[in-house]
PDB file of N, CA and C in Angstrom:
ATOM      1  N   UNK A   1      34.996  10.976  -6.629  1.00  0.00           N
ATOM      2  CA  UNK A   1      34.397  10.385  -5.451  1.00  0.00           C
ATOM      3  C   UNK A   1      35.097   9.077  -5.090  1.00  0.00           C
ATOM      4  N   UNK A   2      35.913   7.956  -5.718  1.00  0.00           N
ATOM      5  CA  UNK A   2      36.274   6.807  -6.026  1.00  0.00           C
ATOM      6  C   UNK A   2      37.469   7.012  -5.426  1.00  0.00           C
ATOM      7  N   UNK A   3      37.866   8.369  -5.675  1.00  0.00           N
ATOM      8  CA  UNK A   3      39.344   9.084  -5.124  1.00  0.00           C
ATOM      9  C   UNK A   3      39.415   8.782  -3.737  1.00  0.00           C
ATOM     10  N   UNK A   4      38.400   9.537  -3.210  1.00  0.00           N
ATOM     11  CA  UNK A   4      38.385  10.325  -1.956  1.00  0.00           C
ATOM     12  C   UNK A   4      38.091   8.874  -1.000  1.00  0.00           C
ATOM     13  N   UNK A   5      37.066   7.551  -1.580  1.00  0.00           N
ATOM     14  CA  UNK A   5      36.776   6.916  -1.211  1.00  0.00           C
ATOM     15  C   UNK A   5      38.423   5.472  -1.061  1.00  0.00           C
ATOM     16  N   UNK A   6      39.075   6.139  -1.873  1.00  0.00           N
ATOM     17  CA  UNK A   6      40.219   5.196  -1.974  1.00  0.00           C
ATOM     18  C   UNK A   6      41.274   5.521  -0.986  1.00  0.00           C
ATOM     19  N   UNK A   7      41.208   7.061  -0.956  1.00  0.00           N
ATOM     20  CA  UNK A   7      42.453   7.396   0.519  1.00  0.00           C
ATOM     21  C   UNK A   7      41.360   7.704   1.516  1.00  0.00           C
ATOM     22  N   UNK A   8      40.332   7.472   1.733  1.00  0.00           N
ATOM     23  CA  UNK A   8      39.904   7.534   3.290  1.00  0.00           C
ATOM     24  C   UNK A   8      40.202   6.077   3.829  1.00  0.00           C
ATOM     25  N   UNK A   9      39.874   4.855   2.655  1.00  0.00           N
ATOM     26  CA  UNK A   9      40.204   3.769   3.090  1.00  0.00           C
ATOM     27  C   UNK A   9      41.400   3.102   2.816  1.00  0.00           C
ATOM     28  N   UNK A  10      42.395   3.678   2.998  1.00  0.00           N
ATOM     29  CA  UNK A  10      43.788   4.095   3.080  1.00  0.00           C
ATOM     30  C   UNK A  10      44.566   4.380   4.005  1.00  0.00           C
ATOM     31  N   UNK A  11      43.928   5.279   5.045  1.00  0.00           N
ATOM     32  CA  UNK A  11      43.957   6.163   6.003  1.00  0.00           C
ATOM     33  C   UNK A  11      43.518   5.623   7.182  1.00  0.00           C
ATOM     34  N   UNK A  12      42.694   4.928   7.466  1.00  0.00           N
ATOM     35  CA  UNK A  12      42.344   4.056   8.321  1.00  0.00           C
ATOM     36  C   UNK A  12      40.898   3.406   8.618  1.00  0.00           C
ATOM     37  N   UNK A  13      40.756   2.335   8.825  1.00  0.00           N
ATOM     38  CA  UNK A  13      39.902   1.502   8.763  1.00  0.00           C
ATOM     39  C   UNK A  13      39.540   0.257   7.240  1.00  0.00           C
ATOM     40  N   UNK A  14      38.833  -0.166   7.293  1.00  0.00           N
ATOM     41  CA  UNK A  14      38.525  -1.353   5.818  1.00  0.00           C
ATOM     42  C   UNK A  14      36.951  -0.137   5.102  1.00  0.00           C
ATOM     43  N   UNK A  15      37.449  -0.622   3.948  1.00  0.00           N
ATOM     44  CA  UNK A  15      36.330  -0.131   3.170  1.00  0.00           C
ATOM     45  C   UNK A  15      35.037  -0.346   3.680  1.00  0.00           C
ATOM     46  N   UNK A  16      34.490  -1.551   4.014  1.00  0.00           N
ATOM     47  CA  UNK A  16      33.368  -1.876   4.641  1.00  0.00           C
ATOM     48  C   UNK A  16      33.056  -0.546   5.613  1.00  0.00           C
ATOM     49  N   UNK A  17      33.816  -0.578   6.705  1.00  0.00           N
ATOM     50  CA  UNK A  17      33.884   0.885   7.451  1.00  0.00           C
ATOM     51  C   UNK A  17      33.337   2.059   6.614  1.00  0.00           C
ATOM     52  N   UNK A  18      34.344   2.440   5.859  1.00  0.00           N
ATOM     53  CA  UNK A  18      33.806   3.699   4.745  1.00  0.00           C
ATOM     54  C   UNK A  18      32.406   3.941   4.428  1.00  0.00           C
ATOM     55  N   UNK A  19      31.793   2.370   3.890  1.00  0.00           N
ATOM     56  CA  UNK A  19      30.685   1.888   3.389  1.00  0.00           C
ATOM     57  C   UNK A  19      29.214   2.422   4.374  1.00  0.00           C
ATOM     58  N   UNK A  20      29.602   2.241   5.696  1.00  0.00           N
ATOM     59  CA  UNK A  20      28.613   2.318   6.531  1.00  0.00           C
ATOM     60  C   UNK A  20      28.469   3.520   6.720  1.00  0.00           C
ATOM     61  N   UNK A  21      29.619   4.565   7.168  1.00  0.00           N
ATOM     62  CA  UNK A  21      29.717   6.077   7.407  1.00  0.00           C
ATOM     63  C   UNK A  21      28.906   6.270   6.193  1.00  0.00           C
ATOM     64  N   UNK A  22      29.438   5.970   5.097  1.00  0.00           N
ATOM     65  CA  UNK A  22      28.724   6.666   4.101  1.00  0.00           C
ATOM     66  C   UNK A  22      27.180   6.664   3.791  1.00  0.00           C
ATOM     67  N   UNK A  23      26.333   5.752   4.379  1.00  0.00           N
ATOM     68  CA  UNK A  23      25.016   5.321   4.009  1.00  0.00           C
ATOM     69  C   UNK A  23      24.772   5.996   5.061  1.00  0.00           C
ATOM     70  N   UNK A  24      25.264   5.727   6.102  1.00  0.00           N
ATOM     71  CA  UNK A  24      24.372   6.768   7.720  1.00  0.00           C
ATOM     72  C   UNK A  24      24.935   8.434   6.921  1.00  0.00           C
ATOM     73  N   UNK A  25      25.075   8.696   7.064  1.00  0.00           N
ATOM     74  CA  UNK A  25      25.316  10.330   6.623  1.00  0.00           C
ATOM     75  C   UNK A  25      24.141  10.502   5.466  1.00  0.00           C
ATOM     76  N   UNK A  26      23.931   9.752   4.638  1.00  0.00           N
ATOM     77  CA  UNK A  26      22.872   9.868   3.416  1.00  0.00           C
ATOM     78  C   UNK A  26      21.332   9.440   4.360  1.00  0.00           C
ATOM     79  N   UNK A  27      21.118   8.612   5.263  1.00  0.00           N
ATOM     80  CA  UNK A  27      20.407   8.539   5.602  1.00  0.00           C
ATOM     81  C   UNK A  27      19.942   9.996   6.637  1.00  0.00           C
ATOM     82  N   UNK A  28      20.711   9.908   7.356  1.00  0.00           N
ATOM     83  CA  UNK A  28      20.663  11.347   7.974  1.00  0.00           C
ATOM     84  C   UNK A  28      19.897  12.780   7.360  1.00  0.00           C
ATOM     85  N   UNK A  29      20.917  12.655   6.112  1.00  0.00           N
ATOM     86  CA  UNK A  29      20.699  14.060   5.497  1.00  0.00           C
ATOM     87  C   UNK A  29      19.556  13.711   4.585  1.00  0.00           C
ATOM     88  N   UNK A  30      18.958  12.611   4.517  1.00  0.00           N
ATOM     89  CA  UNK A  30      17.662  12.418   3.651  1.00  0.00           C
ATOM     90  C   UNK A  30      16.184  13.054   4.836  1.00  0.00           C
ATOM     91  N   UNK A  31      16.445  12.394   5.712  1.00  0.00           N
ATOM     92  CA  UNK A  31      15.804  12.885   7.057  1.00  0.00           C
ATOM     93  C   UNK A  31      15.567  13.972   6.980  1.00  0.00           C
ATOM     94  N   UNK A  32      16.698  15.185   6.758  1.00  0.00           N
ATOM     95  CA  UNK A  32      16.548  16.327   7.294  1.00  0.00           C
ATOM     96  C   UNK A  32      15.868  16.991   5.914  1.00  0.00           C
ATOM     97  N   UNK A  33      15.861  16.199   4.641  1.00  0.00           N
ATOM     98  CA  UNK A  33      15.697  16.954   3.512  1.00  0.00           C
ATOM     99  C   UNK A  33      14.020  16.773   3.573  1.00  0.00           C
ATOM    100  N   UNK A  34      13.908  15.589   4.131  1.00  0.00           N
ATOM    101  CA  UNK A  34      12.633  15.313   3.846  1.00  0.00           C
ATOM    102  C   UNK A  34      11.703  16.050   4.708  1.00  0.00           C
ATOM    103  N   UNK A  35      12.223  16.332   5.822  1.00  0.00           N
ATOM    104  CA  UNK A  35      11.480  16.895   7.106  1.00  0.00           C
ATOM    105  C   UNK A  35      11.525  18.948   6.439  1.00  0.00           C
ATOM    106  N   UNK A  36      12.751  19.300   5.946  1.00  0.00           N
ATOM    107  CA  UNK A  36      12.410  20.327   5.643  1.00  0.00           C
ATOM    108  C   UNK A  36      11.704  20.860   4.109  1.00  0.00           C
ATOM    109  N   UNK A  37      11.428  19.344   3.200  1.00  0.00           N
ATOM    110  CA  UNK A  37      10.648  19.611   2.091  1.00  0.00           C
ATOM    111  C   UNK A  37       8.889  19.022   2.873  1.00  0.00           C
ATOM    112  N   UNK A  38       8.815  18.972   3.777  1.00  0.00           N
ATOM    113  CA  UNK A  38       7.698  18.450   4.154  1.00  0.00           C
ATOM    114  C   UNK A  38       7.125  19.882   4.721  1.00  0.00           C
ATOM    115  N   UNK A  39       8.245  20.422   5.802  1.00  0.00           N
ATOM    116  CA  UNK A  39       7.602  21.981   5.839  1.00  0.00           C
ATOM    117  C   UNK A  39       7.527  23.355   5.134  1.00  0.00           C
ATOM    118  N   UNK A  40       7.840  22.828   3.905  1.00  0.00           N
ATOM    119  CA  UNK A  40       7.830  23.853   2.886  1.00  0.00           C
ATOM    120  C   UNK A  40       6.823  23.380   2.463  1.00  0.00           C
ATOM    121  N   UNK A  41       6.101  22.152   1.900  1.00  0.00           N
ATOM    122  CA  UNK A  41       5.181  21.557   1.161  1.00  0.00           C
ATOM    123  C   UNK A  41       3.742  22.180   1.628  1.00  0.00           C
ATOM    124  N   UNK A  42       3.813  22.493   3.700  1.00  0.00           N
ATOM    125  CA  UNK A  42       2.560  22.390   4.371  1.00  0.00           C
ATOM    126  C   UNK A  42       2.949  24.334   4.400  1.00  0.00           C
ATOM    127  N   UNK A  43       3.848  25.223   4.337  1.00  0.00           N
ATOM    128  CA  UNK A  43       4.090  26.555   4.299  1.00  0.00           C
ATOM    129  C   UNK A  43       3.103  27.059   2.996  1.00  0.00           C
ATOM    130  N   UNK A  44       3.401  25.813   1.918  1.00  0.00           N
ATOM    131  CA  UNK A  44       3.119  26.368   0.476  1.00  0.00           C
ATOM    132  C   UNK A  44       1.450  26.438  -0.194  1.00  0.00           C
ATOM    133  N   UNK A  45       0.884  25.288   1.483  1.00  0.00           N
ATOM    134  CA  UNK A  45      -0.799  24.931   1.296  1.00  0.00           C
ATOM    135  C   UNK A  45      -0.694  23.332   0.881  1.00  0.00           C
ATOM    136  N   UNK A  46       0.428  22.981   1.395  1.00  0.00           N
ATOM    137  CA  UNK A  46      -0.267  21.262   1.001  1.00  0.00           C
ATOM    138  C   UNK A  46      -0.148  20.350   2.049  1.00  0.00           C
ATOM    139  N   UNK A  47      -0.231  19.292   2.542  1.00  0.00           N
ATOM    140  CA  UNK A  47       0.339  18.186   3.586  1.00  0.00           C
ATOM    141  C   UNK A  47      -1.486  18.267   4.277  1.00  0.00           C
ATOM    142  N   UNK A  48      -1.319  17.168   5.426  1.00  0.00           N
ATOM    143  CA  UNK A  48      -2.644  16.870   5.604  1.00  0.00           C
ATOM    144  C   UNK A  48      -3.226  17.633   6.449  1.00  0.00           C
ATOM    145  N   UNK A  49      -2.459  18.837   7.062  1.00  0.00           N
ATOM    146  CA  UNK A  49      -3.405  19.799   7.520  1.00  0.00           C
ATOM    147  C   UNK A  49      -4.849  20.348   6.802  1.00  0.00           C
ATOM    148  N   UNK A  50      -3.906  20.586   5.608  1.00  0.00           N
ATOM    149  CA  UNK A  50      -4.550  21.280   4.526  1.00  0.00           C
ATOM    150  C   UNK A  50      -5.561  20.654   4.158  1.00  0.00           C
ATOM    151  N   UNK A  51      -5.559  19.320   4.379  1.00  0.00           N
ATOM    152  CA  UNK A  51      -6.705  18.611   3.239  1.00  0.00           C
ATOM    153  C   UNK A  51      -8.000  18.652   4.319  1.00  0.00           C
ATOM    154  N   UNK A  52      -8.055  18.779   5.688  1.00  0.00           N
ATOM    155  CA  UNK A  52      -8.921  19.035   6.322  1.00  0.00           C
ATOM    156  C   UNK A  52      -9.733  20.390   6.415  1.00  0.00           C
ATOM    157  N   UNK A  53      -9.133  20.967   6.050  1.00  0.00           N
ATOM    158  CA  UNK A  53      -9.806  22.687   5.253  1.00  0.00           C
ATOM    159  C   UNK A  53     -10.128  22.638   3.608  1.00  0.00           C
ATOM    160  N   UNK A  54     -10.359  21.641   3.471  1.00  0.00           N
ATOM    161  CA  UNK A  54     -10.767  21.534   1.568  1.00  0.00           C
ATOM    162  C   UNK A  54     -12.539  21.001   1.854  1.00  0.00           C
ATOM    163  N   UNK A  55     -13.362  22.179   1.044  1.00  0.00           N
ATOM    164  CA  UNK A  55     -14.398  21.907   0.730  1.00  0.00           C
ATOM    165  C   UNK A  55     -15.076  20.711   0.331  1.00  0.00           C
ATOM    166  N   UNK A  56     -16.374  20.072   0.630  1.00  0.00           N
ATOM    167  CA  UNK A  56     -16.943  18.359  -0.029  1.00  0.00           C
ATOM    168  C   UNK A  56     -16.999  18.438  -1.298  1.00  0.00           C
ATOM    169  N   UNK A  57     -16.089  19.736  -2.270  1.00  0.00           N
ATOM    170  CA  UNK A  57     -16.516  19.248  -3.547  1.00  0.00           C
ATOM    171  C   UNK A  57     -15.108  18.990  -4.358  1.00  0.00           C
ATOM    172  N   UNK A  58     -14.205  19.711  -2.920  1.00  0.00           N
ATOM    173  CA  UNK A  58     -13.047  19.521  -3.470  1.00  0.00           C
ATOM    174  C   UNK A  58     -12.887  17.684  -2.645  1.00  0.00           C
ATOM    175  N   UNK A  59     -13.043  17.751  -1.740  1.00  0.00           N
ATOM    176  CA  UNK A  59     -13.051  16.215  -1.376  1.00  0.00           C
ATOM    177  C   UNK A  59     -13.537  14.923  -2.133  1.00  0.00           C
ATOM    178  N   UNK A  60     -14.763  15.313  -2.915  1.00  0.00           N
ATOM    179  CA  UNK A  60     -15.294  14.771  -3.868  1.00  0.00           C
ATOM    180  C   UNK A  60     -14.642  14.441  -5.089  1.00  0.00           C
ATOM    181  N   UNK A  61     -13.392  15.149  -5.493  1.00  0.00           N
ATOM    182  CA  UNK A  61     -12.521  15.388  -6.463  1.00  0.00           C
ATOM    183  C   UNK A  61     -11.914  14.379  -6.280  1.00  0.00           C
ATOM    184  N   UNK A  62     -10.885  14.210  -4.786  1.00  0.00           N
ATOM    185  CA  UNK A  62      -9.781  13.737  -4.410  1.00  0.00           C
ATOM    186  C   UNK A  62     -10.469  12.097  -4.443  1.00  0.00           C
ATOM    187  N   UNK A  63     -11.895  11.997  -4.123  1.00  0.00           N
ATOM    188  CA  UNK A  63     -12.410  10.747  -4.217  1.00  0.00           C
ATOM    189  C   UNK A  63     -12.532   9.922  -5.559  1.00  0.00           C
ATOM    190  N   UNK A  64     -12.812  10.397  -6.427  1.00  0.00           N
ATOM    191  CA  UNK A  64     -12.624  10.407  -8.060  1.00  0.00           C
ATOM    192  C   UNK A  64     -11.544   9.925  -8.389  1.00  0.00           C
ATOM    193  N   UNK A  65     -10.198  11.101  -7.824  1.00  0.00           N
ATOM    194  CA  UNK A  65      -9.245  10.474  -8.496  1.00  0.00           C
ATOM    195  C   UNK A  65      -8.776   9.292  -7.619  1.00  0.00           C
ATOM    196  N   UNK A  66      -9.100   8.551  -6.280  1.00  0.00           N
ATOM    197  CA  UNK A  66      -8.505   7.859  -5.341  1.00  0.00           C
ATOM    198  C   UNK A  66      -9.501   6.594  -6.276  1.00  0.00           C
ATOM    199  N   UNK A  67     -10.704   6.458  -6.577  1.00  0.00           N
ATOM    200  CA  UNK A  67     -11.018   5.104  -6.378  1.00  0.00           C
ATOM    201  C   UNK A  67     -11.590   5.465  -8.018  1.00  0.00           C
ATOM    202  N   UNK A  68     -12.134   6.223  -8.334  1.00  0.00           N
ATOM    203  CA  UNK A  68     -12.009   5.951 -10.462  1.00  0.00           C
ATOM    204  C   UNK A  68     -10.964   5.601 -10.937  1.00  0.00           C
ATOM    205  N   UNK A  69     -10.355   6.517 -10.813  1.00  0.00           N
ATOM    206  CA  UNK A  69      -9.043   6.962 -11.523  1.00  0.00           C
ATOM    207  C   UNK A  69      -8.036   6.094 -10.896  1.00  0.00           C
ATOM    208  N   UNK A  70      -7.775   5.725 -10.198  1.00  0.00           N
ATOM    209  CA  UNK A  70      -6.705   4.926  -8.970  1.00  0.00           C
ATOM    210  C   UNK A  70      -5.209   5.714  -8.955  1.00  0.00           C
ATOM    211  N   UNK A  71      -5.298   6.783  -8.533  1.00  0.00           N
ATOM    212  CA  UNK A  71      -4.083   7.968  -8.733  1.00  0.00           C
ATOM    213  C   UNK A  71      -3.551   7.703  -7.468  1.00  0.00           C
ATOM    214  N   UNK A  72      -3.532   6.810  -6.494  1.00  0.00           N
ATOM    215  CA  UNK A  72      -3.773   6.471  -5.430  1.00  0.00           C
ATOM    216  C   UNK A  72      -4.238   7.438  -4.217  1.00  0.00           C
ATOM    217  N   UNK A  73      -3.725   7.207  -2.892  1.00  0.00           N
ATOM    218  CA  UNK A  73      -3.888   7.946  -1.720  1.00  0.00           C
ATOM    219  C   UNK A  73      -4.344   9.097  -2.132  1.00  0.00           C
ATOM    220  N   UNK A  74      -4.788  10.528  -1.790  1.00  0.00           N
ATOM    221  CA  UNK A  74      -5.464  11.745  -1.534  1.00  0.00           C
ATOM    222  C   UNK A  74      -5.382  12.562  -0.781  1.00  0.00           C
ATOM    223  N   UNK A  75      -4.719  11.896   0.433  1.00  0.00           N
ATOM    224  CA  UNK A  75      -4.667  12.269   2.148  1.00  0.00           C
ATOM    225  C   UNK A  75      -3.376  13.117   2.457  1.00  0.00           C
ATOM    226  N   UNK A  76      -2.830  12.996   1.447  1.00  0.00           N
ATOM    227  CA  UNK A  76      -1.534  14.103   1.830  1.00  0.00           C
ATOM    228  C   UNK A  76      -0.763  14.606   0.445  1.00  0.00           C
ATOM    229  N   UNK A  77      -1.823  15.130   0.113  1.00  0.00           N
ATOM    230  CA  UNK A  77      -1.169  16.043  -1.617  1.00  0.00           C
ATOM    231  C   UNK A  77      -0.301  17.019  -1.327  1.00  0.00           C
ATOM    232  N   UNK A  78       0.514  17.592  -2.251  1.00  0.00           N
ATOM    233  CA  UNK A  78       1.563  18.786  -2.405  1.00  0.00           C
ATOM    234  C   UNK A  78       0.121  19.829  -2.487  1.00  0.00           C
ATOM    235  N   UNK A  79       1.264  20.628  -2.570  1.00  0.00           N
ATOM    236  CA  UNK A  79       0.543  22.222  -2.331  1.00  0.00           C
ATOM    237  C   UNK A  79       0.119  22.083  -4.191  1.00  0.00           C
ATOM    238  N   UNK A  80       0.822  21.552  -4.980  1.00  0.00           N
ATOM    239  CA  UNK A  80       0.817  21.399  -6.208  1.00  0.00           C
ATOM    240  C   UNK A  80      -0.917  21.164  -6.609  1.00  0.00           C
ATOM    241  N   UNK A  81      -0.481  19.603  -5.985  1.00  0.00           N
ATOM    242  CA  UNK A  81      -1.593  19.283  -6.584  1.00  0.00           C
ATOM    243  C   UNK A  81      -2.885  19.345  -6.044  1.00  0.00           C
ATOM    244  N   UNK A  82      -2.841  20.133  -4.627  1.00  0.00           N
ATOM    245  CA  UNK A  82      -4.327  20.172  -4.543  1.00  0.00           C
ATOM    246  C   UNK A  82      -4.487  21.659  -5.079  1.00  0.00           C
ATOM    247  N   UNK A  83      -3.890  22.892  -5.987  1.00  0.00           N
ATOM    248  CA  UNK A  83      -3.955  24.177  -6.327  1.00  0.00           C
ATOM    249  C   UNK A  83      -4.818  23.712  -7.582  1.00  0.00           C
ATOM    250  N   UNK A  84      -4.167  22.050  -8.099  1.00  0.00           N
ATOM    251  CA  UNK A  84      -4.875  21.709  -9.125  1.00  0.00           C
ATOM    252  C   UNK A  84      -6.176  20.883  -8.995  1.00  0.00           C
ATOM    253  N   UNK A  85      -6.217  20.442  -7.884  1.00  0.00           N
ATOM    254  CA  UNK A  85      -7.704  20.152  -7.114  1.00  0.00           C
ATOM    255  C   UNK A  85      -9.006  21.186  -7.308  1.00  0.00           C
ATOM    256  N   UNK A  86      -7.972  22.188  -6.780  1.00  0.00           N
ATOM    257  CA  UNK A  86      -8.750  23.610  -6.260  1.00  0.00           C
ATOM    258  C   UNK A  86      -9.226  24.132  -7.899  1.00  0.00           C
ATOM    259  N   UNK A  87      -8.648  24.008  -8.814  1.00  0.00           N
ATOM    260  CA  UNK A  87      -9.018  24.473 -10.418  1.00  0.00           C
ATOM    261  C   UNK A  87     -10.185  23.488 -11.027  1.00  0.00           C
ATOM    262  N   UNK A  88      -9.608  22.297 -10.337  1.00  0.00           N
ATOM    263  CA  UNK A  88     -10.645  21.471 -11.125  1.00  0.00           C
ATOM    264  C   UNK A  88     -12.312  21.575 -10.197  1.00  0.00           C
ATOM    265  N   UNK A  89     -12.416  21.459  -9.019  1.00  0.00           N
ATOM    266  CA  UNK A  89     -13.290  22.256  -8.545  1.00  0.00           C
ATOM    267  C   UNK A  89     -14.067  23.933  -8.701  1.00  0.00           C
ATOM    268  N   UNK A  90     -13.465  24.730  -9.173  1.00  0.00           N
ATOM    269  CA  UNK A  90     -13.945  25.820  -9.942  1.00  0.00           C
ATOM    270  C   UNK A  90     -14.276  26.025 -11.378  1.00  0.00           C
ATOM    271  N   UNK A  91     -13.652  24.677 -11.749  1.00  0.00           N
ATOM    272  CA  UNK A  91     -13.913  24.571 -12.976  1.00  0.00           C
ATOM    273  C   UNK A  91     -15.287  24.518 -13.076  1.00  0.00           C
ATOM    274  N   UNK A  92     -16.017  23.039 -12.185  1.00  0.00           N
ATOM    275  CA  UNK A  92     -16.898  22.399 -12.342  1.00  0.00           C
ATOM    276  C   UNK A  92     -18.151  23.472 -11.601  1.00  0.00           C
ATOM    277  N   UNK A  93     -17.525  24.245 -10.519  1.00  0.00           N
ATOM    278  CA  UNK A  93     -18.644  25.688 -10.086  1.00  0.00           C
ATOM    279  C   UNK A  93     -19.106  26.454 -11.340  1.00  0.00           C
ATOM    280  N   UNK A  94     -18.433  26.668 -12.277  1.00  0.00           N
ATOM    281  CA  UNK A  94     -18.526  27.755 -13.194  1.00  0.00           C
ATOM    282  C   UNK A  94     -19.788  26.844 -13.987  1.00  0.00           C
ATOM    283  N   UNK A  95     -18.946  26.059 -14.770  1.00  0.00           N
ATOM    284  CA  UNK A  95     -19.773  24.912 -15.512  1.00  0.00           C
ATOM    285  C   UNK A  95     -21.499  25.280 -14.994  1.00  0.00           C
ATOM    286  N   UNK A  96     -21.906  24.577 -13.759  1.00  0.00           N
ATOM    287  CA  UNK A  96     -22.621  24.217 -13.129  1.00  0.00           C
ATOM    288  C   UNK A  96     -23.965  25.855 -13.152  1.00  0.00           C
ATOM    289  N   UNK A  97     -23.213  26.657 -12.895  1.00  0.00           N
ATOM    290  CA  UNK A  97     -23.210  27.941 -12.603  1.00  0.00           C
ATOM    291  C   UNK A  97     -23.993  28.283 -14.258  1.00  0.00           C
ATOM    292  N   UNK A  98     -23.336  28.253 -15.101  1.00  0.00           N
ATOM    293  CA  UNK A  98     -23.150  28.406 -16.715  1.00  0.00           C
ATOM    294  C   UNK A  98     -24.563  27.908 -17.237  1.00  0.00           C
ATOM    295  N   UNK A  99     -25.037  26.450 -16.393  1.00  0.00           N
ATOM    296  CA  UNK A  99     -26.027  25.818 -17.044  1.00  0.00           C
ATOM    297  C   UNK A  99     -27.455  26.058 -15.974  1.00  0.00           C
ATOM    298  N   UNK A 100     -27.351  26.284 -14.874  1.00  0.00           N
ATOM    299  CA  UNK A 100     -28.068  26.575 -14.292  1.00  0.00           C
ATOM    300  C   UNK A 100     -28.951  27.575 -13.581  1.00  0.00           C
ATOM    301  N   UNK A 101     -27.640  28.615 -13.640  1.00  0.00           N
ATOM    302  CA  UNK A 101     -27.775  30.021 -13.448  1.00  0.00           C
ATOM    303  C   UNK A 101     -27.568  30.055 -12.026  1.00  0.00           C
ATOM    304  N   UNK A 102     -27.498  29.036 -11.212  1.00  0.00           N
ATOM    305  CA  UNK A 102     -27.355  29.281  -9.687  1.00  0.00           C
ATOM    306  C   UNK A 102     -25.942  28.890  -9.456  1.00  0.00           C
ATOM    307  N   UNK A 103     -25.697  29.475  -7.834  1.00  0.00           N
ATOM    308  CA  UNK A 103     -24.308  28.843  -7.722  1.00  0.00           C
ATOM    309  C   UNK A 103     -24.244  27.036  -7.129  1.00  0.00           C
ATOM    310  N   UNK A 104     -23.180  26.486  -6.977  1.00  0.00           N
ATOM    311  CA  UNK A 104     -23.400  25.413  -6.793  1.00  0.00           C
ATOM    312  C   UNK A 104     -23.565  25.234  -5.238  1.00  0.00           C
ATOM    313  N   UNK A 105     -24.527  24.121  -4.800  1.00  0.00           N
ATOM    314  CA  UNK A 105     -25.095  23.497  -3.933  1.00  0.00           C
ATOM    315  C   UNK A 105     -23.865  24.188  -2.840  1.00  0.00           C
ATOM    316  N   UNK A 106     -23.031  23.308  -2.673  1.00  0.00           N
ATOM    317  CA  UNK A 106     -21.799  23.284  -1.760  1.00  0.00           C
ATOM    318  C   UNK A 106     -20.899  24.683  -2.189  1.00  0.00           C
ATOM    319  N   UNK A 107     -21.115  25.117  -0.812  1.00  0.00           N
ATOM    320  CA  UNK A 107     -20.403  26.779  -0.910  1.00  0.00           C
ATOM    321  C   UNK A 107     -18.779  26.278  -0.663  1.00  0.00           C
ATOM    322  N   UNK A 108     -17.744  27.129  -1.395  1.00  0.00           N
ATOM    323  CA  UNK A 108     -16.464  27.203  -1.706  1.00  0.00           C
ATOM    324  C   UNK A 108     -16.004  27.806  -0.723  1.00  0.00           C
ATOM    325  N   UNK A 109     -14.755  26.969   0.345  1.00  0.00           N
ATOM    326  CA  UNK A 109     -13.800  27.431   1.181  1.00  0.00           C
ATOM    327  C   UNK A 109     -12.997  28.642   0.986  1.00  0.00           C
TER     328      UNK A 109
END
């Protein structure tokens, strides 16, 4: 890379030059990485569409971990971690279910 960076600025212009092309092109292509891992993230069930279709018990979860736990923000999870939202909420149906014999209060999305 040190190479390529030594005969471009060789070839014409000052390194400084080189310097700038090179950060706008990374900035660029961070843009585009981010914009197309953002629509894979909301394809896969996560981003903040999603969190507006999550049940008050899964919301209740995300509240736990936002202000107990301080895991921070809540408002725009991966598909990841609200699948693990979604477990820890069925967890606590079953539980509930287990000791009471009824299902829980708040019906599941």
């Amino acid at each position: 890379m040190d190479a390529l960076k030594n005969i471009a600025g060789g070839l014409g212009g000052g390194e400084n030059q080189n310097q700038q092309g090179s950060s706008d092109s990374k900035q660029g292509g961070g843009d585009l990485l981010s914009n197309l891992g953002n629509k894979i993230n909301s394809a896969a069930g996560g981003g903040k569409e999603s969190e507006k279709n999550e049940d008050y018990l899964d919301k209740g979860v995300d509240l736990v971990q936002e202000k107990v736990l301080h895991q921070g923000p809540q408002d725009n999870e991966s598909a990841i971690e609200q699948a693990k939202d979604e477990q820890i909420s069925d967890f606590i149906r079953s539980q509930y279910k287990s000791k009471t014999g009824s299902d829980f209060p708040i019906p599941d999305k």
